[in-house]
Protein backbone atom coordinates (compact mmCIF):
# COMPACT_ATOMS: atom_id res chain seq x y z
CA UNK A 1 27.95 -83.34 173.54
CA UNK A 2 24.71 -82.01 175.29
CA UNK A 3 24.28 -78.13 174.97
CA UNK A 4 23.31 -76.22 177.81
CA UNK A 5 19.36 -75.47 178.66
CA UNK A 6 18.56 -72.35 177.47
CA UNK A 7 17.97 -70.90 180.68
CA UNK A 8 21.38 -71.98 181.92
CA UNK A 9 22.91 -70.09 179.32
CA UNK A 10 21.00 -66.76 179.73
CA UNK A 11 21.89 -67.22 183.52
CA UNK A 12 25.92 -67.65 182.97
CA UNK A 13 25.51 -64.38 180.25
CA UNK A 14 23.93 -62.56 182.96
CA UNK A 15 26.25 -63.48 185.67
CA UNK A 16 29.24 -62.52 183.30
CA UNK A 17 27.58 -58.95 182.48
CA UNK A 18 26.80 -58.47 186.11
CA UNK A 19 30.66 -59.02 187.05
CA UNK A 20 31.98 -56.99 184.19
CA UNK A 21 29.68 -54.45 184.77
CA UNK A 22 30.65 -54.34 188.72
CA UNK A 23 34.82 -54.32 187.63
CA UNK A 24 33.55 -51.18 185.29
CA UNK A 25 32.20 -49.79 188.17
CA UNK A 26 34.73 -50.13 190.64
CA UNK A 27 38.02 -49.14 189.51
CA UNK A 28 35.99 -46.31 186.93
CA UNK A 29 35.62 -44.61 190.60
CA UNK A 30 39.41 -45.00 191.23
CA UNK A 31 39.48 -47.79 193.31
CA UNK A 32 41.07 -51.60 192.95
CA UNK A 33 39.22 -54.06 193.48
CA UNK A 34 39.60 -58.09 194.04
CA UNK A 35 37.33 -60.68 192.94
CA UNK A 36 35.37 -60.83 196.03
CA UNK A 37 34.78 -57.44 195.94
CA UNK A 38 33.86 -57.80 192.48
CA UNK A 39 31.86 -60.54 192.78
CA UNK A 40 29.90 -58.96 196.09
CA UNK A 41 29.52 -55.81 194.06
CA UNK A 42 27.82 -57.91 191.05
CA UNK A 43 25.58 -59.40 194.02
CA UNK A 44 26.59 -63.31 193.10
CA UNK A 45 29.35 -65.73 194.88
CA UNK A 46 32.99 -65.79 194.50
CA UNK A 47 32.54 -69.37 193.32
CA UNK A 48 30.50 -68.05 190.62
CA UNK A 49 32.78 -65.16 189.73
CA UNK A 50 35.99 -67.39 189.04
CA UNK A 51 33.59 -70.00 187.05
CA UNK A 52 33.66 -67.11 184.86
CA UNK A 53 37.17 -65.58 185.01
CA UNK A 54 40.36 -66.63 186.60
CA UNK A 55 41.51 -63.13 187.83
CA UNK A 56 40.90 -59.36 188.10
CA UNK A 57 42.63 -58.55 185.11
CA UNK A 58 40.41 -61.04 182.67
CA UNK A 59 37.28 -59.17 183.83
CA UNK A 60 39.40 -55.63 183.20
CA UNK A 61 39.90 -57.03 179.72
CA UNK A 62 36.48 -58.11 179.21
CA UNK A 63 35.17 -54.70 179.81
CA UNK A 64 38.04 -53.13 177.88
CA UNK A 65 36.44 -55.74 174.53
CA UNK A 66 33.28 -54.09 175.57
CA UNK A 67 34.30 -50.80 175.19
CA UNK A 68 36.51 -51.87 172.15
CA UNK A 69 33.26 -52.93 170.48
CA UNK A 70 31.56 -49.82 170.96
CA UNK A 71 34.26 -48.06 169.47
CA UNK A 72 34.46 -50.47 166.34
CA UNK A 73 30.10 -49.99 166.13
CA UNK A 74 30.81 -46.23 166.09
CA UNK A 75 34.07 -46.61 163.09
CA UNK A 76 32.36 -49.05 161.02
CA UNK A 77 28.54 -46.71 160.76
CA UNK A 78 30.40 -43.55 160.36
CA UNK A 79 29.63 -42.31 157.21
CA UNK A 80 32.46 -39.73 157.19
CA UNK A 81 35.84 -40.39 155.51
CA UNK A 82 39.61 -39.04 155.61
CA UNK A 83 40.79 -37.18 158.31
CA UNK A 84 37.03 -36.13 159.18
CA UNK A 85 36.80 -39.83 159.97
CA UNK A 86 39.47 -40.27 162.11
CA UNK A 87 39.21 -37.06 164.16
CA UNK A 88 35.46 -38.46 164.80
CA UNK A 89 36.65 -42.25 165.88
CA UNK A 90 39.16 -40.36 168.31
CA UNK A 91 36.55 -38.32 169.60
CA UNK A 92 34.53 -41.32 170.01
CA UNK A 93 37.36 -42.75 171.73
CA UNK A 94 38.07 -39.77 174.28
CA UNK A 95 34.25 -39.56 175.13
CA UNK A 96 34.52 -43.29 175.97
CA UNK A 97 37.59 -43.06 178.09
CA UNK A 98 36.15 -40.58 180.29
CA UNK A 99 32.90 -42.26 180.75
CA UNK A 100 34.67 -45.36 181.41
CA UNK A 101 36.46 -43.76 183.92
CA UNK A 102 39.48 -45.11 185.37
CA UNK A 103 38.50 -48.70 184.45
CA UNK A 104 40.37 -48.11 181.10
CA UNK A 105 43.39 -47.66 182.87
CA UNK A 106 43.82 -51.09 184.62
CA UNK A 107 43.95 -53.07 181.74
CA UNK A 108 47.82 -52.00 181.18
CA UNK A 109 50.91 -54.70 180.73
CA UNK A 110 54.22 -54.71 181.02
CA UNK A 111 53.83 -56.40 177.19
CA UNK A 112 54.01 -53.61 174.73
CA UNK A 113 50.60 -52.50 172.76
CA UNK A 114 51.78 -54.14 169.52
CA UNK A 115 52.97 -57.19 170.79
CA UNK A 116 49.75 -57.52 172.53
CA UNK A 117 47.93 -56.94 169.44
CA UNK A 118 50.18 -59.07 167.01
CA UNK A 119 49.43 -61.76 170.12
CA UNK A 120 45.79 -61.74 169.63
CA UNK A 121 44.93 -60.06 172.82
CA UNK A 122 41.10 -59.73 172.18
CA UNK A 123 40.21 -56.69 174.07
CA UNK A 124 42.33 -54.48 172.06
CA UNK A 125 42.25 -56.16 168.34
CA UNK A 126 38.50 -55.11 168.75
CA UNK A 127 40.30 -51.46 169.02
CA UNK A 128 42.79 -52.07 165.79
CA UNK A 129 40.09 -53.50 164.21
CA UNK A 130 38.01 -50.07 164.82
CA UNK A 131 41.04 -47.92 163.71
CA UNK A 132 42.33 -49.76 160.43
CA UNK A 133 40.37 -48.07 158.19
CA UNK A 134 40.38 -44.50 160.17
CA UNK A 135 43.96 -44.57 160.30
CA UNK A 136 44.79 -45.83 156.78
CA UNK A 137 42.58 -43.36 155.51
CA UNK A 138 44.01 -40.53 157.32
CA UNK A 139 47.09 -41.73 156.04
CA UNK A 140 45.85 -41.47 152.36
CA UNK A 141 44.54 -37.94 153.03
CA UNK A 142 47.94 -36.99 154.22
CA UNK A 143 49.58 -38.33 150.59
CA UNK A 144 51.87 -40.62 153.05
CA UNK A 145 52.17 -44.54 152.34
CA UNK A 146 50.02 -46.24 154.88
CA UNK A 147 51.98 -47.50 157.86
CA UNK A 148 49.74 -50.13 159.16
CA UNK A 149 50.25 -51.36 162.82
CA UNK A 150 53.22 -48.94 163.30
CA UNK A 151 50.17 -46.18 162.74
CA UNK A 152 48.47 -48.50 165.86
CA UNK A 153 51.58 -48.17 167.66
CA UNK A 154 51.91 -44.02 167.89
CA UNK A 155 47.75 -43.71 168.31
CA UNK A 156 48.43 -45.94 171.31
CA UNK A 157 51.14 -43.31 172.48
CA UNK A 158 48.82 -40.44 171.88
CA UNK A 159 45.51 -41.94 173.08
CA UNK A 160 46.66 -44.10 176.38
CA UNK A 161 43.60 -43.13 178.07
CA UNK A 162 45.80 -42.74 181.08
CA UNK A 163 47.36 -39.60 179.02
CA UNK A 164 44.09 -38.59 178.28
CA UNK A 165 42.89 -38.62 182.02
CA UNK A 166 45.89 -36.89 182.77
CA UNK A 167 45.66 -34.01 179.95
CA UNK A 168 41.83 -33.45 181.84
CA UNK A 169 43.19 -33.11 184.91
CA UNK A 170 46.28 -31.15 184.61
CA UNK A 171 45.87 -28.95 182.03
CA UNK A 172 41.90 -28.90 182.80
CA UNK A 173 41.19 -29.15 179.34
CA UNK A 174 37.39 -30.71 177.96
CA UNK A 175 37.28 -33.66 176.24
CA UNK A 176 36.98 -31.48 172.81
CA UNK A 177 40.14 -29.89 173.40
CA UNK A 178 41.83 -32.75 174.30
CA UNK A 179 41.07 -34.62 171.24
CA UNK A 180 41.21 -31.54 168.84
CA UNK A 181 45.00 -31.46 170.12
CA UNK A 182 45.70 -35.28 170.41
CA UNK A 183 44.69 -35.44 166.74
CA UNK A 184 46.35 -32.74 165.35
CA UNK A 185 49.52 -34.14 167.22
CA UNK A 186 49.24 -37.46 166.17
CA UNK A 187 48.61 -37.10 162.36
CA UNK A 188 52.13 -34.29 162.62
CA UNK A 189 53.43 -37.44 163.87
CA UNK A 190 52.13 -39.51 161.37
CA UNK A 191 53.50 -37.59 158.99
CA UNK A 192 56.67 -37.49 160.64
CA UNK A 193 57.21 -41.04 161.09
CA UNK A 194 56.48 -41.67 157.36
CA UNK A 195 59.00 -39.06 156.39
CA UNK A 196 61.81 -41.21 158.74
CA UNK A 197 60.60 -45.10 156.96
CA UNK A 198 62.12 -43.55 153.39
């Protein structure tokens, strides 16, 4: 098999940045967007934009993996532990949603979270891969059995970032507030749904 000049390859990367990067940009400002739009607003063909991914929603969940690996950078060199660590990951997590704009909130399916996660979906096993040890660490710290992907499951609930645009907006909280309170919510949760397994 002959492997692609190294040029090539550099070119293809930079035409796949240069459409995620355009999605990101679109529907973070609120908008939808189709692949010629995307494709215009990355400044290459439409050609060139479905060489790369068959529909809107595979560049949504390349940039959603994108984020996702930020996220799992910031968990895995965070030197703090316990609860500390996961109120900083969801922080983290927050801080990205509302840079990332509305562009986190496209990449929704009528497939529930777990099932998408159990199914390998890549952009958001990045994010369970950033939360395992947050979560079963919280879970420790909280002298409850850790509940593994049904702890994925209610963090999903509490930190849709659709919920979390929404908890800006109406209640005009900052992004402090609104992870201070997600947090404390989800670990009474936590607790709560350990309490119901026994």
């Amino acid at each position: 098999m002959l492997s692609q000049p190294s040029g090539q390859r550099l070119d293809l990367q930079r035409n796949r940045t240069l459409l995620v990067d355009a999605a990101g940009r679109l529907f973070g400002a609120g908008r939808s967007a189709t692949m010629s739009e995307i494709a215009a607003e990355a400044g290459i063909s439409s050609a060139t934009a479905y060489r790369h991914f068959a529909s809107v929603d595979d560049v949504l969940a390349a940039y959603r993996f994108e984020v996702g690996r930020e996220l799992l950078a910031f968990s895995q060199n965070h030197q703090a532990q316990g609860l500390e660590l996961l109120d900083a990951v969801c922080s983290k997590w927050v801080q990205l949603v509302v840079r990332h704009g509305e562009s986190m909130i496209h990449t929704r399916s009528a497939e529930g979270y777990l099932a998408r996660v159990k199914a390998g979906a890549y952009y958001l096993t990045v994010q369970a891969e950033a939360l395992r040890k947050p979560l079963r660490e919280a879970a420790e710290a909280l002298g409850i059995e850790d509940p593994g992907d049904e702890a994925l499951f209610l963090w999903n609930g509490f930190f849709d970032p659709r919920e979390i645009h929404d908890l800006l907006r109406s209640l005009d909280l900052d992004e402090a507030e609104v992870s201070a309170r997600l947090v404390a919510t989800f670990t009474a949760a936590l607790t709560g749904w350990s309490s119901s397994r026994t």
